[in-house]
Protein backbone atom coordinates (compact mmCIF):
# COMPACT_ATOMS: atom_id res chain seq x y z
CA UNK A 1 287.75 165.02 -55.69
CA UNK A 2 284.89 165.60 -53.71
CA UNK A 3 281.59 167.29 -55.18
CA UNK A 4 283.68 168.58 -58.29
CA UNK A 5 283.53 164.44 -59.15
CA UNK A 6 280.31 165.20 -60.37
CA UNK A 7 281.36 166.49 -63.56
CA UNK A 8 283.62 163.47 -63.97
CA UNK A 9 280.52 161.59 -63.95
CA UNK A 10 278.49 163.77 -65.80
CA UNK A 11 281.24 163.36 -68.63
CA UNK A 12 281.19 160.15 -68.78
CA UNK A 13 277.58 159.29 -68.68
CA UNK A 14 277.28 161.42 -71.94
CA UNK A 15 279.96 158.73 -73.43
CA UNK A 16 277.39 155.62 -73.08
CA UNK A 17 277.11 154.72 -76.33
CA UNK A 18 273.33 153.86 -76.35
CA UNK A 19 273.09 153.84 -80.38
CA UNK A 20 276.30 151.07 -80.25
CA UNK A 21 274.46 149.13 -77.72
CA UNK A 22 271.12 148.93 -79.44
CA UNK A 23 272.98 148.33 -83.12
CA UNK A 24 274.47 145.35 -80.99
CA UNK A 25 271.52 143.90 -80.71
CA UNK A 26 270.53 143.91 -84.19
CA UNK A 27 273.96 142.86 -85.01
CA UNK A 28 274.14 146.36 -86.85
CA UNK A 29 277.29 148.51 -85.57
CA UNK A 30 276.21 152.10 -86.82
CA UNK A 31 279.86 153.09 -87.17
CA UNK A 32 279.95 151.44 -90.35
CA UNK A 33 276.24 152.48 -91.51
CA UNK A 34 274.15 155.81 -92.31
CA UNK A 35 276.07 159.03 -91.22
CA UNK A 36 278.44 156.98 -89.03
CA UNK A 37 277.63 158.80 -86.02
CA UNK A 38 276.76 156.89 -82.77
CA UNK A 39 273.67 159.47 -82.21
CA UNK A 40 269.98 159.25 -82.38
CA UNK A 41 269.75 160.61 -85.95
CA UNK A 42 271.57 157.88 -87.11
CA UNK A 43 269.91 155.29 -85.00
CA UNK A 44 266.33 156.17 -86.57
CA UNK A 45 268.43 155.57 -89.99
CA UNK A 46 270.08 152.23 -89.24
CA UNK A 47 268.16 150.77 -86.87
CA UNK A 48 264.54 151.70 -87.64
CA UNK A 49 262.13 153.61 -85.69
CA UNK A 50 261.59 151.61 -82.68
CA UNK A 51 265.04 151.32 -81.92
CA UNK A 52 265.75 154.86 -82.49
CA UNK A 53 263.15 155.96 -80.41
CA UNK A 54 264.90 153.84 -77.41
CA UNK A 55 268.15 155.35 -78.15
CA UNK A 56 266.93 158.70 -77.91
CA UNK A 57 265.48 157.96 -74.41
CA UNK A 58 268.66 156.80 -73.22
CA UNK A 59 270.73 159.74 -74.59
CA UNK A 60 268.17 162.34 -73.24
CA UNK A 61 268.36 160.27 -69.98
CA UNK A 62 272.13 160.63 -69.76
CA UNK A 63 272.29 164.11 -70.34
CA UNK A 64 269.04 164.58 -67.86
CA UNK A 65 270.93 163.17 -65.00
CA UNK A 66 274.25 165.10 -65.82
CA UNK A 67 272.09 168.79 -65.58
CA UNK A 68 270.39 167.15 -62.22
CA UNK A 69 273.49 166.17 -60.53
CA UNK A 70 275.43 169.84 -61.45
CA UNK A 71 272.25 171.59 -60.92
CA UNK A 72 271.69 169.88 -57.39
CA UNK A 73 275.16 170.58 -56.16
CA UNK A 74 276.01 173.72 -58.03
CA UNK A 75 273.11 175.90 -59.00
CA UNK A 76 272.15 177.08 -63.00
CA UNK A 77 275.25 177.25 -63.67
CA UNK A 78 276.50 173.47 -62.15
CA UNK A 79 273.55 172.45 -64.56
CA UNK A 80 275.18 173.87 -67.89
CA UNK A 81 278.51 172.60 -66.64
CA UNK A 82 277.18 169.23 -66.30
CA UNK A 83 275.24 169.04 -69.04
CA UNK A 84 277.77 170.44 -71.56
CA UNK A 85 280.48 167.87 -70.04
CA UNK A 86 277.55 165.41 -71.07
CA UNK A 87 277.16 166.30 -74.59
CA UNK A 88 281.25 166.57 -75.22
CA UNK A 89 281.34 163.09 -73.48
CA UNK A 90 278.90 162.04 -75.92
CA UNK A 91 279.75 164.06 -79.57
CA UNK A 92 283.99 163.09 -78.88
CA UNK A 93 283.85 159.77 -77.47
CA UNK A 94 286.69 158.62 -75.18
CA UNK A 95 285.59 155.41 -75.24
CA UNK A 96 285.74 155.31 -79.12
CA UNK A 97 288.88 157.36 -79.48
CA UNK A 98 287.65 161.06 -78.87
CA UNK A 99 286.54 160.97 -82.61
CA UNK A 100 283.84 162.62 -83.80
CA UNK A 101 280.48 160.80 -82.82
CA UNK A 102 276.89 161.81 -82.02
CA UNK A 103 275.52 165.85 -82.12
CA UNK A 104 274.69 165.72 -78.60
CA UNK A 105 270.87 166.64 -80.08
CA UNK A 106 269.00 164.64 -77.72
CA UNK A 107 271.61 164.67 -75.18
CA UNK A 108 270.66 168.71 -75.13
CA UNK A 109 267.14 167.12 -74.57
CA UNK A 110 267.60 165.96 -71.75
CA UNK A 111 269.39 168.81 -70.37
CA UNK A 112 266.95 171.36 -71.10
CA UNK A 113 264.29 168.83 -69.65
CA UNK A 114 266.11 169.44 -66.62
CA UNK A 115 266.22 172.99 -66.73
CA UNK A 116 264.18 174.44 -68.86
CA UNK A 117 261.04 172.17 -69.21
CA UNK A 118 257.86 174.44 -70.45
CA UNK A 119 260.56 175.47 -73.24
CA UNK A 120 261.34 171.88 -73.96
CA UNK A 121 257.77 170.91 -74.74
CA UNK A 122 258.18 173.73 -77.31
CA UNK A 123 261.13 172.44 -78.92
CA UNK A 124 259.90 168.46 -79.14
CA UNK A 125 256.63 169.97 -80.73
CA UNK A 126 258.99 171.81 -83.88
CA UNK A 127 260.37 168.97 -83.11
CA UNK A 128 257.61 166.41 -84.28
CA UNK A 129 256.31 169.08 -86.51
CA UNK A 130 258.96 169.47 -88.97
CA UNK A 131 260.00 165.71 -88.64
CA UNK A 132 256.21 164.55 -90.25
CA UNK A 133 256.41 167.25 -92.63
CA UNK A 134 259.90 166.59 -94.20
CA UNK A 135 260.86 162.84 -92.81
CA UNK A 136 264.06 164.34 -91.87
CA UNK A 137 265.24 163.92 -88.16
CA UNK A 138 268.54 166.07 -88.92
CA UNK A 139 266.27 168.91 -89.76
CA UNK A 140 263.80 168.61 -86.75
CA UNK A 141 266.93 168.31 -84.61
CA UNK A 142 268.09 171.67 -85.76
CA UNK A 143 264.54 173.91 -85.73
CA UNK A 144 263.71 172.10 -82.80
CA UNK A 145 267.30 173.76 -81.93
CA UNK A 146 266.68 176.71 -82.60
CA UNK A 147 263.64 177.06 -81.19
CA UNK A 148 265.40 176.52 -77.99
CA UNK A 149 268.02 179.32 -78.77
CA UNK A 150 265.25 181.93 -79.75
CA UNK A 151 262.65 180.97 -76.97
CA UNK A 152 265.91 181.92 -73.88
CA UNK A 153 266.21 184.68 -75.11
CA UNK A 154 262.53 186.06 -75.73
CA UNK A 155 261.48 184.71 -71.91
CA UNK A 156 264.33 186.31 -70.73
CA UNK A 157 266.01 183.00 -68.82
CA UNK A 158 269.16 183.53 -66.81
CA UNK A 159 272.62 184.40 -67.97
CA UNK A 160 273.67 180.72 -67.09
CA UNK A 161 271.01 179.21 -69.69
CA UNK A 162 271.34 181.43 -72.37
CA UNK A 163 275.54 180.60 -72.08
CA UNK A 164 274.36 177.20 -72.08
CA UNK A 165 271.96 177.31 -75.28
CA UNK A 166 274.42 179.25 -77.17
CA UNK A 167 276.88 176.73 -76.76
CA UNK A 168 275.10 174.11 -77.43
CA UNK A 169 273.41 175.49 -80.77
CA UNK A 170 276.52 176.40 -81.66
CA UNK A 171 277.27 172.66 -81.65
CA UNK A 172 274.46 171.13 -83.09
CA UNK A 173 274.59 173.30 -86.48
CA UNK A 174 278.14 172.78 -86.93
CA UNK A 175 277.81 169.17 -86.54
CA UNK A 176 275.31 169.31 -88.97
CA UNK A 177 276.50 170.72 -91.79
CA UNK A 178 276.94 167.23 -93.80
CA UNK A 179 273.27 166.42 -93.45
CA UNK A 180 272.57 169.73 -94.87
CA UNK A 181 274.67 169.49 -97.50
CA UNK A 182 273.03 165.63 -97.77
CA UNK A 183 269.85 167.29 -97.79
CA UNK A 184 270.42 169.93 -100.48
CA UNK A 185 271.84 166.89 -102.46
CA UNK A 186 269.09 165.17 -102.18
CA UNK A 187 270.99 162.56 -100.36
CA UNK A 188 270.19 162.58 -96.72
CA UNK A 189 267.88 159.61 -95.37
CA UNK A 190 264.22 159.87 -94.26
CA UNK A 191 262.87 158.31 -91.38
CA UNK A 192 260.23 155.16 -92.98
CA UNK A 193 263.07 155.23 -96.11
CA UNK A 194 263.97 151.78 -97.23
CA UNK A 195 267.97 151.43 -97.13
């Protein structure tokens, strides 16, 4: 298997359910609440603040390590490999099935952490900025997306990254179309919203 393994590993670090594991402890499992999703978004919903906060460490953290290790042994483009392995491992599950289960929003964190960090601090500030305006954490996932996608692009990053964020955004708005439609509805949960 050799160095290749990494991406093995990378894979499966993006399937550690951190959202399961914290609803575990709160004798919450998030399958069956909010969204449904095992991702950050839904954490904040079912579990509160606190807890989603600590979920969306861990999820950057896996998809952190899965850019470092592909980045380390391959170059740019090792770190899209591995961090794109991390966010399939972590939006189709194998260990729930392969079905559909976090965005890979904060999973993408991480990654760009990794290899893109001045840009990052962009993105968490949308981030933060649209969150506290509108109390929705779908919606500062997504600008905080895009910010990403347009800032590549307009500081010229290499080929390998802008693959990578393309990709990725790609991802995250598809996989968010329900909360928009929740959101046009009127429907879709604010962070500090009483269930």
């Amino acid at each position: 298997m050799g160095q290749y393994g990494i991406f093995i590993i990378a894979y499966f670090l993006g399937a550690i359910p951190f959202a399961y594991i914290a609803g575990r402890f709160k004798n919450i499992d998030v399958r069956k609440h909010g969204s449904g999703n095992m991702g950050t978004t839904n954490a904040f919903r079912v579990l509160g603040v606190k807890w989603g906060i600590a979920v969306l460490l861990g999820d950057a953290l896996k998809g952190a390590m899965a850019a470092w290790l592909g980045y380390h042994f391959f170059g740019p483009w090792g770190g899209i490999v591995g961090g794109l392995l991390a966010m399939a491992g972590h939006s189709w599950n194998p260990l729930f099935g392969f079905k559909p289960s976090g965005k890979g929003v904060a999973s993408g964190l991480g990654i760009i952490l990794v290899l893109m960090p001045k840009i990052t601090i962009l993105a968490i500030l949308v981030f933060a900025i649209v969150v506290f305006l509108s109390r929705y954490v779908s919606l500062g996932s997504v600008f905080g997306t895009i910010t990403v996608l347009i800032s590549v692009f307009v500081y010229d990053k290499p080929v390998a990254y802008k693959v990578f964020i393309v990709i990725a955004a790609a991802l995250v708005l598809i996989r968010h179309r329900t909360n928009f439609q929740r959101i046009l509805n009127g429907t879709e949960s604010r962070v500090g919203q009483k269930k």
